[in-house]
N, C-alpha and C. Protein backbone atom coordinates (compact mmCIF):
# COMPACT_ATOMS: atom_id res chain seq x y z
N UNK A 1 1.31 0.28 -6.43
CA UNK A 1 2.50 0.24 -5.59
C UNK A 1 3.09 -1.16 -5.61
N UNK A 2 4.84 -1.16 -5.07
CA UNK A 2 5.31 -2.59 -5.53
C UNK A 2 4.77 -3.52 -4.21
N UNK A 3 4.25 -2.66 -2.82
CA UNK A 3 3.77 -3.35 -1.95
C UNK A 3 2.53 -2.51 -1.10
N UNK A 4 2.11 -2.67 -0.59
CA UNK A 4 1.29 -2.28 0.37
C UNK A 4 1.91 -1.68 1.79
N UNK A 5 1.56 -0.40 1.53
CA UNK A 5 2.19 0.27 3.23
C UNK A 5 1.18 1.32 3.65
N UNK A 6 1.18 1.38 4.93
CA UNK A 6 0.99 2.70 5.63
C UNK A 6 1.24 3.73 5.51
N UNK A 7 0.28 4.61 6.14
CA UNK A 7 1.00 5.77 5.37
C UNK A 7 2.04 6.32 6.21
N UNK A 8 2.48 5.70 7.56
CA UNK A 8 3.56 6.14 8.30
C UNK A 8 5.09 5.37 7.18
N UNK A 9 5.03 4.19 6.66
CA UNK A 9 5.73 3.42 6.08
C UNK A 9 6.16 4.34 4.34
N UNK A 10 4.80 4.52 4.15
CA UNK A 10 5.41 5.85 3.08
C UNK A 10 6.20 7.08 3.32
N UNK A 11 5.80 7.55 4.63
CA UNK A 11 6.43 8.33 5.05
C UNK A 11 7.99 8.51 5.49
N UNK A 12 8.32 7.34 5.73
CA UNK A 12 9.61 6.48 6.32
C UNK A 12 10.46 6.14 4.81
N UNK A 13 9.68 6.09 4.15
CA UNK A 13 10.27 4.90 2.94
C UNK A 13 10.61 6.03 2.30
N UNK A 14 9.38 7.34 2.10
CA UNK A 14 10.26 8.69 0.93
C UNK A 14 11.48 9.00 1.77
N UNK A 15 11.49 9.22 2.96
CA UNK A 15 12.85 10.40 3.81
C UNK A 15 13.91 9.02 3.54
N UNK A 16 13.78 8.15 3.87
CA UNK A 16 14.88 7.49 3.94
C UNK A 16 15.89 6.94 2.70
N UNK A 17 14.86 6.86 1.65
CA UNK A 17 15.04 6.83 0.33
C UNK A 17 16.07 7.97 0.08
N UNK A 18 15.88 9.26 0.51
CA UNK A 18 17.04 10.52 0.07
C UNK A 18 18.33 10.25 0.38
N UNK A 19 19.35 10.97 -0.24
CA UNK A 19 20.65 10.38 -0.12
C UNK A 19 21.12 11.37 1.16
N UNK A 20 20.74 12.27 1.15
CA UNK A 20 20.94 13.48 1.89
C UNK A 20 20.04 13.46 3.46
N UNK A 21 19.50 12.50 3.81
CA UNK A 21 18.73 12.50 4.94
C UNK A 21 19.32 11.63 6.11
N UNK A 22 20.21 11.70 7.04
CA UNK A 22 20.56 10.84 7.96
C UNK A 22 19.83 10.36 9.30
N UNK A 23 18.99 11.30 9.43
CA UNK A 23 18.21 10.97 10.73
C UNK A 23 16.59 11.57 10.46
N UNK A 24 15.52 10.51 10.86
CA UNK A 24 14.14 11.11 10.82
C UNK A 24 13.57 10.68 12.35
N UNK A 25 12.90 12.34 12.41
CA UNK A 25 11.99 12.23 13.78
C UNK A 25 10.85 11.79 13.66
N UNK A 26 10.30 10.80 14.39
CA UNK A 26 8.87 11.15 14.59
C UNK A 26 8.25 11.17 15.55
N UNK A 27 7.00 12.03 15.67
CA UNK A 27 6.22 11.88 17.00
C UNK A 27 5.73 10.64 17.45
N UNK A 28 6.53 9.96 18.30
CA UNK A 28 5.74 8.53 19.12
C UNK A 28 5.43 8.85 20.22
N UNK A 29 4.45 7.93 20.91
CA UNK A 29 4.06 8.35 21.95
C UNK A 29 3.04 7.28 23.06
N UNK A 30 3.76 6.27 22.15
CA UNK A 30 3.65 5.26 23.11
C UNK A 30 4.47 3.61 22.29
N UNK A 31 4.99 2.81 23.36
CA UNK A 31 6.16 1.91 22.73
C UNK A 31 6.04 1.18 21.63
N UNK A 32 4.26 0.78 21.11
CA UNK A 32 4.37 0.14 20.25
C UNK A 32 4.66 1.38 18.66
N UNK A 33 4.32 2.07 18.68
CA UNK A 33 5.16 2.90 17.59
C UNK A 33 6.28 3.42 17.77
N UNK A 34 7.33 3.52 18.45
CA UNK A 34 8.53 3.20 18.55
C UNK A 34 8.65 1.51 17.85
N UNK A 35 8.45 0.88 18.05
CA UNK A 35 8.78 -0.85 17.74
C UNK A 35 8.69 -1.12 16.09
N UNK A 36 7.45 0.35 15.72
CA UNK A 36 7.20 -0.23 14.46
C UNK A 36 7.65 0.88 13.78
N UNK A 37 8.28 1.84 13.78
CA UNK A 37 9.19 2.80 13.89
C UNK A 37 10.54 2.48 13.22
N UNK A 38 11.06 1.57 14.55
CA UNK A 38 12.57 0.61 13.86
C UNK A 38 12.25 0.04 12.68
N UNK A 39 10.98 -1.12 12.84
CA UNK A 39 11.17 -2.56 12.31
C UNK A 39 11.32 -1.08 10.61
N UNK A 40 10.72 -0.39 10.36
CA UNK A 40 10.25 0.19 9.35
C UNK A 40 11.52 0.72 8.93
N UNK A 41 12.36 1.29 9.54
CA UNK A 41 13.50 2.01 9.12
C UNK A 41 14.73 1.21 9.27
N UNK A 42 14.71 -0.29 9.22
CA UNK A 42 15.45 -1.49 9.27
C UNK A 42 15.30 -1.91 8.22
N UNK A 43 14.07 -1.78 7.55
CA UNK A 43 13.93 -2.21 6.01
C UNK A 43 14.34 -0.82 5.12
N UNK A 44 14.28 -0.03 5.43
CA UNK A 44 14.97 1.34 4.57
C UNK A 44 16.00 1.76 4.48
N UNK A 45 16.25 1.92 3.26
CA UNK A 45 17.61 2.46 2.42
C UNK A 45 17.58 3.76 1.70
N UNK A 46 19.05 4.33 1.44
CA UNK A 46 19.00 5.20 0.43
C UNK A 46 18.54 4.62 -1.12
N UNK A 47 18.08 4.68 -1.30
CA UNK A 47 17.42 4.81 -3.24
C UNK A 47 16.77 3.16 -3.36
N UNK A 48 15.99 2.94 -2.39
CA UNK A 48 15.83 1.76 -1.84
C UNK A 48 14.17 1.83 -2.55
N UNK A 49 13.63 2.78 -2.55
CA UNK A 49 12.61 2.94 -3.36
C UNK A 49 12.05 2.57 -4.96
N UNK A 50 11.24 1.92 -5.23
CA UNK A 50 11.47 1.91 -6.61
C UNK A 50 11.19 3.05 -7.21
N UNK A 51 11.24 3.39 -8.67
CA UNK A 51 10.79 4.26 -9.68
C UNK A 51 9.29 4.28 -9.75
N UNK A 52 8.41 2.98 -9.83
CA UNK A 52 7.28 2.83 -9.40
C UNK A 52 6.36 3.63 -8.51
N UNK A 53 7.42 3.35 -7.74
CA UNK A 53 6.44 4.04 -6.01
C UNK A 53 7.08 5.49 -5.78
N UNK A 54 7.98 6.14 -6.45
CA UNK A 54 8.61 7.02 -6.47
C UNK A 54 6.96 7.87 -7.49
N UNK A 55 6.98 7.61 -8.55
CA UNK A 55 5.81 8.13 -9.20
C UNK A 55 4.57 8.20 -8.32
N UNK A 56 4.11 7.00 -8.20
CA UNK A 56 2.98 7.22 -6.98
C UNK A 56 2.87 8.32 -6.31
N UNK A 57 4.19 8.58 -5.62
CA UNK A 57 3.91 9.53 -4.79
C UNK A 57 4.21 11.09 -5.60
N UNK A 58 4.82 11.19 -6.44
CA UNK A 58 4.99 12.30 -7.60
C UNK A 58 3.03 12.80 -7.89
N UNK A 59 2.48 11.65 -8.17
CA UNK A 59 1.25 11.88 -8.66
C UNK A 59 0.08 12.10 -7.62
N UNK A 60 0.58 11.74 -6.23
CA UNK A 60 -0.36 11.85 -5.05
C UNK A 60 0.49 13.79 -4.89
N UNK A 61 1.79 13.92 -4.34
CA UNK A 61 1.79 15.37 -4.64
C UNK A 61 1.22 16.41 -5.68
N UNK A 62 1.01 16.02 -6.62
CA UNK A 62 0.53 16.63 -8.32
C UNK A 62 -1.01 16.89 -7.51
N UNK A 63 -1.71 15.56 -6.90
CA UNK A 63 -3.10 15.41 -6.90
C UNK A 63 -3.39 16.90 -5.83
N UNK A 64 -2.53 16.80 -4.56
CA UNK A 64 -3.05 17.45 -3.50
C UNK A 64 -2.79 19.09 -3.73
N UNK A 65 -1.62 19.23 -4.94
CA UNK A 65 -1.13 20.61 -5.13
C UNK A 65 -2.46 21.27 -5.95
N UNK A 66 -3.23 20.42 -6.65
CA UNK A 66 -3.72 20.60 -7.70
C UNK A 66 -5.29 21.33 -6.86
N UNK A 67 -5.29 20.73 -5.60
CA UNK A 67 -6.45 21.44 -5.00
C UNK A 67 -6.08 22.55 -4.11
N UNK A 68 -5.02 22.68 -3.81
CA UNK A 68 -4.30 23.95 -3.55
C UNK A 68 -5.44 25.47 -4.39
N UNK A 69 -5.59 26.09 -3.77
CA UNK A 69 -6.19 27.34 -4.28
C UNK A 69 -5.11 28.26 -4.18
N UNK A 70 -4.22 28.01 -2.97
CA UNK A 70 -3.55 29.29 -3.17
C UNK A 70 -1.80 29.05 -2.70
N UNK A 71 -0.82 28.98 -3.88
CA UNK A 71 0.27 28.13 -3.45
C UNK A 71 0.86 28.67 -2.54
N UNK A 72 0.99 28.77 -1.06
CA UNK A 72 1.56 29.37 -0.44
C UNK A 72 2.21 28.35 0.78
N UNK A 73 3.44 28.62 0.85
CA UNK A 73 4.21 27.66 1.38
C UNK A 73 4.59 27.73 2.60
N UNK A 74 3.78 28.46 3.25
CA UNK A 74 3.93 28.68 4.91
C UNK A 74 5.13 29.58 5.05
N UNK A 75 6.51 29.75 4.20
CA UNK A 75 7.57 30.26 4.34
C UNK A 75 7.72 31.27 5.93
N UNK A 76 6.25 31.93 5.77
CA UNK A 76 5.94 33.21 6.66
C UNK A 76 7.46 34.20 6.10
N UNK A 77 7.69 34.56 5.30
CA UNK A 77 8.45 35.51 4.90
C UNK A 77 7.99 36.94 4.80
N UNK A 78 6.66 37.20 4.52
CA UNK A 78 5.70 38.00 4.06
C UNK A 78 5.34 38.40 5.71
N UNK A 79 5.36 38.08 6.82
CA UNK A 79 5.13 38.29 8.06
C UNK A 79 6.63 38.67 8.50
N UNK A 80 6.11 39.98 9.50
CA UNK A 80 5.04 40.29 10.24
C UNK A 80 3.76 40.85 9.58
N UNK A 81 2.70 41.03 9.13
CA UNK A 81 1.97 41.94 8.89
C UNK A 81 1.90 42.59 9.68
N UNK A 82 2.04 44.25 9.07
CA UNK A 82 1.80 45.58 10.48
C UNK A 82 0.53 45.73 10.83
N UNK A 83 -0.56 44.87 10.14
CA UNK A 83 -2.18 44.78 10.75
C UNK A 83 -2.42 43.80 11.60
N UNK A 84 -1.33 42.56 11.86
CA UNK A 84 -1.23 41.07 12.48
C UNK A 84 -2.03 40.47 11.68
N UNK A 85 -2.61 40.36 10.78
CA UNK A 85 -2.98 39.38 9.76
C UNK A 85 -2.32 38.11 9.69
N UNK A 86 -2.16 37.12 10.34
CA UNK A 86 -1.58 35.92 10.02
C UNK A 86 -1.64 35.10 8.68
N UNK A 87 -1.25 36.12 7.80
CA UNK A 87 -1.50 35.69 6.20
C UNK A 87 -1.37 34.05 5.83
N UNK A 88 -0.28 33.42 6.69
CA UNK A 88 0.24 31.32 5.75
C UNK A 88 -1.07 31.18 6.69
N UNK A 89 -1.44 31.28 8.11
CA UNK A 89 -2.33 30.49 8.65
C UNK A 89 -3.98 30.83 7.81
N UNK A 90 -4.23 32.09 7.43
CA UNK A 90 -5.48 32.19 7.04
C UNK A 90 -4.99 31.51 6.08
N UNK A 91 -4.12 31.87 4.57
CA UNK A 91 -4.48 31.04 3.09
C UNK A 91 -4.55 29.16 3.88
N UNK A 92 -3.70 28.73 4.76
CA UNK A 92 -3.46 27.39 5.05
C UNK A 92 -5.22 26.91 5.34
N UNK A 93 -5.52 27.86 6.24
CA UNK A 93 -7.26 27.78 6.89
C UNK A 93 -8.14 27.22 4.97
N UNK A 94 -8.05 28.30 4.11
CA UNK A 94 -8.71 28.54 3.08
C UNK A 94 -8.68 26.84 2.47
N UNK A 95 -7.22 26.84 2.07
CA UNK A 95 -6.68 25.72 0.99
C UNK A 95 -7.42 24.50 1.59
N UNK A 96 -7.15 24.23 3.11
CA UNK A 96 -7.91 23.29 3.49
C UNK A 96 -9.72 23.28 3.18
N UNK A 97 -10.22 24.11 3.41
CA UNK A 97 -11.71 24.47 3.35
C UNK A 97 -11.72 24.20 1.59
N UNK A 98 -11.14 25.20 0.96
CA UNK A 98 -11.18 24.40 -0.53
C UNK A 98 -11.44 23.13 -1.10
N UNK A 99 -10.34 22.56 -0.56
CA UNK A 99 -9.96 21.26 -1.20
C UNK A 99 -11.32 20.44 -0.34
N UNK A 100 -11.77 20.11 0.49
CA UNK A 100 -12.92 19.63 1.20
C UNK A 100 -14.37 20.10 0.86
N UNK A 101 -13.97 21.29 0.16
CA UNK A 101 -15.18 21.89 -0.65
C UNK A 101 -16.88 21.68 -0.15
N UNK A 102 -16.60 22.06 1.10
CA UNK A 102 -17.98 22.20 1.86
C UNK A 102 -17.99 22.90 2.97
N UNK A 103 -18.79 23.91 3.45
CA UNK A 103 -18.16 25.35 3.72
C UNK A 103 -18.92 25.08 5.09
N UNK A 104 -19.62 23.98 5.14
CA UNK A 104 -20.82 24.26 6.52
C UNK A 104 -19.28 22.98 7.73
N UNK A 105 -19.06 22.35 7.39
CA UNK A 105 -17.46 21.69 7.72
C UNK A 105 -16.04 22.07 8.24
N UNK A 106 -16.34 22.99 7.42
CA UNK A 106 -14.64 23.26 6.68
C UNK A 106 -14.56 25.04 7.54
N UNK A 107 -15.64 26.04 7.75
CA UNK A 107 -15.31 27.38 8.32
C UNK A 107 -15.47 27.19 9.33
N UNK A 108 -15.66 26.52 10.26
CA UNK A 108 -15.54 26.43 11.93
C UNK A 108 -13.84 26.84 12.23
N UNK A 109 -13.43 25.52 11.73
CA UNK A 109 -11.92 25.70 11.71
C UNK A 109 -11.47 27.05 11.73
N UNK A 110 -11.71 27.83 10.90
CA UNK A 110 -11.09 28.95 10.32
C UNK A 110 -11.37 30.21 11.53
N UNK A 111 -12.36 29.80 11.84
CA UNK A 111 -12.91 30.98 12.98
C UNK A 111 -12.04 30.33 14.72
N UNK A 112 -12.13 29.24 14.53
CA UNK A 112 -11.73 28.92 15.47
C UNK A 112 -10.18 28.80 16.00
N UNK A 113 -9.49 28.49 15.02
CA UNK A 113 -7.91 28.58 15.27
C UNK A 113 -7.19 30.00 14.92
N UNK A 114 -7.78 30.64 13.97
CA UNK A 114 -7.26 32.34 13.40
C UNK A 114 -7.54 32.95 14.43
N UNK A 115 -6.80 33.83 15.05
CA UNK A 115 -7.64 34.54 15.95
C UNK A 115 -8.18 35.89 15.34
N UNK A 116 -8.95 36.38 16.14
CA UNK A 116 -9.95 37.19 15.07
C UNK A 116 -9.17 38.18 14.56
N UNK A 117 -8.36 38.95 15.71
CA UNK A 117 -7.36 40.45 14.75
C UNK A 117 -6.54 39.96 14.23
N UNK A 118 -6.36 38.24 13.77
CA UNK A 118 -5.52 37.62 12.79
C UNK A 118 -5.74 37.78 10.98
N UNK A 119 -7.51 37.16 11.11
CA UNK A 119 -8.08 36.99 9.97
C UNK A 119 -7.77 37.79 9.15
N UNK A 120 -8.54 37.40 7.47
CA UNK A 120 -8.35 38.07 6.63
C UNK A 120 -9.07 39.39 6.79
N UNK A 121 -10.24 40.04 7.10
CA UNK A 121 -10.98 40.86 7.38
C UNK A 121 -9.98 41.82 8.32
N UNK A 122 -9.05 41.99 8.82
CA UNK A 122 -7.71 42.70 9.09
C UNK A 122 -7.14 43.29 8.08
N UNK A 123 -6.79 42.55 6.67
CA UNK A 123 -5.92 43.21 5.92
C UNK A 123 -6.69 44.70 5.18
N UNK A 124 -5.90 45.34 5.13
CA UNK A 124 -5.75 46.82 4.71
C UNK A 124 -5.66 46.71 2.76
N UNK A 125 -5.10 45.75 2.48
CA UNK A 125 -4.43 45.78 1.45
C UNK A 125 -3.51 46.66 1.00
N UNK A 126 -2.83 46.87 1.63
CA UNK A 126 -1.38 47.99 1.64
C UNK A 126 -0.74 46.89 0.80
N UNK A 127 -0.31 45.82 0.50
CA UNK A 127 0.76 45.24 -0.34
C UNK A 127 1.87 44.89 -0.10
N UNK A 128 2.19 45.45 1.29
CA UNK A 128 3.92 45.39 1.95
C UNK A 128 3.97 43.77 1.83
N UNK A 129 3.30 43.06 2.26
CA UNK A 129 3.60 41.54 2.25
C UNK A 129 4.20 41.00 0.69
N UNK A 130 3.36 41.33 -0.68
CA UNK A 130 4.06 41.02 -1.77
C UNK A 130 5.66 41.03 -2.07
N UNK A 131 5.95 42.17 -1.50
CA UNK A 131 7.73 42.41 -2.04
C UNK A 131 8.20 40.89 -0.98
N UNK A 132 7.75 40.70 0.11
CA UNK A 132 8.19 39.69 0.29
C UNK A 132 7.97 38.18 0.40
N UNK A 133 7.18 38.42 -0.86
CA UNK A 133 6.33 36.59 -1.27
C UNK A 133 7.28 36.14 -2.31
N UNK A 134 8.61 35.04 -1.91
CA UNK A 134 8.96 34.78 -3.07
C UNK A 134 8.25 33.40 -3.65
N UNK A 135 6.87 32.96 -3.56
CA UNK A 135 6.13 32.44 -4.77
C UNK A 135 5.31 33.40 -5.06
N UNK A 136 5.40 34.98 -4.96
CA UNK A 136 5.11 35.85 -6.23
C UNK A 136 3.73 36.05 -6.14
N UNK A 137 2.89 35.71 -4.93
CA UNK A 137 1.48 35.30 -4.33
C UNK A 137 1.22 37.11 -4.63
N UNK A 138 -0.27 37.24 -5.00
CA UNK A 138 -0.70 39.14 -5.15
C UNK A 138 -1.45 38.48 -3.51
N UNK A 139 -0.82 38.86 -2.50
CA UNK A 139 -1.23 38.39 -1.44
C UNK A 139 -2.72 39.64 -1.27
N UNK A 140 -3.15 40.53 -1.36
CA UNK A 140 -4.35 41.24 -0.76
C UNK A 140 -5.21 41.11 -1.64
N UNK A 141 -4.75 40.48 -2.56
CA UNK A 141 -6.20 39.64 -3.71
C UNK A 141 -6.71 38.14 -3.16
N UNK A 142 -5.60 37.55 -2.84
CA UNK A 142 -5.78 36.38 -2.27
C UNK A 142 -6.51 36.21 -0.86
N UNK A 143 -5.94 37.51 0.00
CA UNK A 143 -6.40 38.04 1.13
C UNK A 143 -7.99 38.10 0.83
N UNK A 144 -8.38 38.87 -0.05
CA UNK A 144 -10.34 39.30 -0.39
C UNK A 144 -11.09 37.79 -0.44
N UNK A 145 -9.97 36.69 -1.24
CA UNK A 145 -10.70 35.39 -1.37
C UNK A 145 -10.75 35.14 -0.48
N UNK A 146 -10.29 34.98 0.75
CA UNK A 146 -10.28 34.11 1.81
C UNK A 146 -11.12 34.69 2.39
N UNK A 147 -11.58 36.20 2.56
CA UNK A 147 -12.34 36.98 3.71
C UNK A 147 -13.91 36.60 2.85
N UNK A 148 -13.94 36.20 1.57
CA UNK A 148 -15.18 36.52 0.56
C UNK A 148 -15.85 34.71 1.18
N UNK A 149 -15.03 33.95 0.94
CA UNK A 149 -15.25 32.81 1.60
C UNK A 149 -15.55 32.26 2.36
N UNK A 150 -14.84 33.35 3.86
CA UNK A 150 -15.37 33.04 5.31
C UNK A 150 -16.41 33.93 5.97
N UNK A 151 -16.37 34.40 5.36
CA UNK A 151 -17.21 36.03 5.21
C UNK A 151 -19.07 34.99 5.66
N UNK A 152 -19.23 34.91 6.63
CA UNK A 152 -20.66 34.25 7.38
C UNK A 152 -20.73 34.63 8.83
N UNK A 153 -22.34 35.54 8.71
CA UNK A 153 -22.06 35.84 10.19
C UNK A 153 -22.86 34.49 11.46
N UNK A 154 -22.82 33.89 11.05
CA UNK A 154 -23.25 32.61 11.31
C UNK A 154 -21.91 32.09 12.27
N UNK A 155 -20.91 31.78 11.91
CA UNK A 155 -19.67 31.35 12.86
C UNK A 155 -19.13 32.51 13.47
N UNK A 156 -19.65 34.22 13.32
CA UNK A 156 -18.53 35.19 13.94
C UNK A 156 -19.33 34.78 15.15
């Protein structure tokens, strides 16, 4: 990188960098990040970024997509499921547990925030969700991975 930042400062530096971005929120929540908030978006410009650090972060997205198991983009387009299957939150549950790749860690989560007539162990595999996946996801195949994965009666 051409300098050293935070990762709130990366965060500040990609949105503000766009030509198309006029205003960014963020959650503060107490004054000294507000303070460092400004000073940060006082030094930011449109295309203010180099090509350099523009890649960086091209190759940190590449890195995190790449542990992605299952590309699914939260869209929730594919919802409602008529079983309540919360299909983006279970694959979201999975991708995380994936990429951390240690299952005694990583399935608490999954039991704990899904609620249970959410989970994958709900789906039917009826398919209605596919016609409306436009990244093209075979969602009740993807559905079996996630249930094959969490599938321990240890956390039910």
């Amino acid at each position: 990188a051409d300098k050293k930042r935070t990762p709130v400062e990366w965060a500040f530096e990609y949105l503000w960098d766009k030509p198309l971005v006029t205003s960014v929120f963020s959650g503060m929540s107490n004054m000294d990040q507000v303070k460092q908030n400004i000073a940060i978006a006082e030094n930011c410009d449109v295309n203010s970024m180099s090509e350099h650090d523009r890649q960086i972060l091209k190759d940190v997205t590449q890195v995190y997509k790449s542990r992605e198991e299952i590309p699914c983009t939260g869209c929730r387009y594919c919802m409602p499921c008529h079983n309540k299957v919360d299909i983006p939150h279970c694959f979201k549950q999975y991708n995380i547990a994936k990429s951390l790749d240690y299952i005694d860690k990583t399935a608490a989560p999954y039991f704990w925030l899904v609620n249970k007539d959410e989970r994958a162990d709900s789906c039917t595999f009826c398919g209605e969700c596919n016609i409306q996946c436009p990244q093209g996801i075979d969602i009740p195949a993807e559905m079996e991975k996630v249930f094959d994965f969490f599938h321990d009666e240890e956390y039910h």
